[in-house]
Protein backbone atom coordinates (compact mmCIF):
# COMPACT_ATOMS: atom_id res chain seq x y z
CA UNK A 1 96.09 105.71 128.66
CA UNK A 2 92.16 106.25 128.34
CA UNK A 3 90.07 105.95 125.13
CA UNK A 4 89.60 109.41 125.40
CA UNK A 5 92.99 110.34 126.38
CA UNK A 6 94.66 108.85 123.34
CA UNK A 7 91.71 110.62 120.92
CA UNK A 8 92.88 114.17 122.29
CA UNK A 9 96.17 113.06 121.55
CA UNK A 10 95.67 111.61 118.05
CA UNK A 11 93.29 115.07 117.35
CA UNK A 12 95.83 117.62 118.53
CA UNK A 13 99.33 115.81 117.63
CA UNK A 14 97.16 115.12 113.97
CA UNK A 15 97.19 119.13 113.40
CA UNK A 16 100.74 119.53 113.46
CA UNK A 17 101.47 117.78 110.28
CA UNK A 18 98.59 119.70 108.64
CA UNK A 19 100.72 123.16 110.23
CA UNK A 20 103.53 122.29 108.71
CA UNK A 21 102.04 121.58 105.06
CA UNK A 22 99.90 124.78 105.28
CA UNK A 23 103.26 126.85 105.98
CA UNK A 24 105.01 125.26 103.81
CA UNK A 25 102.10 126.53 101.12
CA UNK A 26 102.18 130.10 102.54
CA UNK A 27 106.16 130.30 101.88
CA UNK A 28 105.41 128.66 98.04
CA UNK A 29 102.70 131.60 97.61
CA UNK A 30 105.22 134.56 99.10
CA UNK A 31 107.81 133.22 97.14
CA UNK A 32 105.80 133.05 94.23
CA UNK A 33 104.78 137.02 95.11
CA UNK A 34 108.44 138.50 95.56
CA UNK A 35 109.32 137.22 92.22
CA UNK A 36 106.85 137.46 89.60
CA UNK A 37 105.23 140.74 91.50
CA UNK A 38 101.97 139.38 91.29
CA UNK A 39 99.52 139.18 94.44
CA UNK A 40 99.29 136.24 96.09
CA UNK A 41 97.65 136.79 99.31
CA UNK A 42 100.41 134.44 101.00
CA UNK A 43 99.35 135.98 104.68
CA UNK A 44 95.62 134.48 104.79
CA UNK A 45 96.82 130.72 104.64
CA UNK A 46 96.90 132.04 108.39
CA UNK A 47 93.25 131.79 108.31
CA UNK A 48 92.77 127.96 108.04
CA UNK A 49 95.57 127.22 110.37
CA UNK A 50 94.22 129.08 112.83
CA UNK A 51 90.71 127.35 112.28
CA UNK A 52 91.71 124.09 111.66
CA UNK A 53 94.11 124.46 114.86
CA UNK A 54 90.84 125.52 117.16
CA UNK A 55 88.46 123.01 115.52
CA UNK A 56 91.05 120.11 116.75
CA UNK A 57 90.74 121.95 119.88
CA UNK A 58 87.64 122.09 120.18
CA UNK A 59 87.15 118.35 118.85
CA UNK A 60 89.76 117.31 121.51
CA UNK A 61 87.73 118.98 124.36
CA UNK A 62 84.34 117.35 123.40
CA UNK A 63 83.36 113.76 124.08
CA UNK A 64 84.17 112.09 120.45
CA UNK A 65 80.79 110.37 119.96
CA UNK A 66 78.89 114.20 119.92
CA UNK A 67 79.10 116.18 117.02
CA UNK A 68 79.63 119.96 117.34
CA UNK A 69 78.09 122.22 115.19
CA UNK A 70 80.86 125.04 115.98
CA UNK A 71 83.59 122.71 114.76
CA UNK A 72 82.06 121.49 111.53
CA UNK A 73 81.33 125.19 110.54
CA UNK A 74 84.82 126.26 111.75
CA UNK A 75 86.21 123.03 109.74
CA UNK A 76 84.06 123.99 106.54
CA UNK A 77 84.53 127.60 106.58
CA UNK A 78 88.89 126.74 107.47
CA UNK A 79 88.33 123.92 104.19
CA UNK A 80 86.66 126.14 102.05
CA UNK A 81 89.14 129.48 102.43
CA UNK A 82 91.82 126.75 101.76
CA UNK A 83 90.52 125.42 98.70
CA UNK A 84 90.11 129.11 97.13
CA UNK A 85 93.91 129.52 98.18
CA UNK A 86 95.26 126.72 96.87
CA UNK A 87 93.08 127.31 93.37
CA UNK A 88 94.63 130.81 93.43
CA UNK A 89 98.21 129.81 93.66
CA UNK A 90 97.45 127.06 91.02
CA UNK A 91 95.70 129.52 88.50
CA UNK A 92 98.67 131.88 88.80
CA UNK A 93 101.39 129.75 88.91
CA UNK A 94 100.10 127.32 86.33
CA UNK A 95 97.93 128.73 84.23
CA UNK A 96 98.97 132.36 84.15
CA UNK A 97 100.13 132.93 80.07
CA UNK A 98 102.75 135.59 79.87
């Protein structure tokens, strides 16, 4: 197994983990939803997984020494919607005062 072989590897098998925590999140946030009625906007943690999933695509296809300007805006712009989300579901779970 090549150098480069076992970085597409380590890229793609790496966003699987990530999958899993970001689902895990969207089912906290649509619980959340169903039972205190407020909205939560569970669906768009769909967004970042499916731009983190074609960044490490992308990253996987590329030779790792180049950068890629697609993938770094598509990492950013996944990394940013995230944050917001996750500041969301803390505000309202958190801070919200009945």
């Amino acid at each position: 197994m090549g150098n480069v072989s076992l970085h597409q590897f380590l890229v793609i098998y790496s966003w699987f983990p990530l999958a899993t925590l970001l689902l895990f999140l969207m089912l906290i946030a649509r619980f959340y939803q169903k039972f205190s009625g407020q909205r939560m906007y569970f669906w768009l943690f769909l967004v970042p997984l499916v731009g983190f999933g074609a960044t490490a695509v992308r990253y996987a296809s590329i030779d790792a020494a180049k950068g890629d300007l697609l993938a770094a805006v598509a990492s950013a712009a996944s990394g940013g919607m995230l944050l917001w989300l996750v500041l969301h579901l803390y505000r309202r779970m958190l801070l919200h005062k009945s």
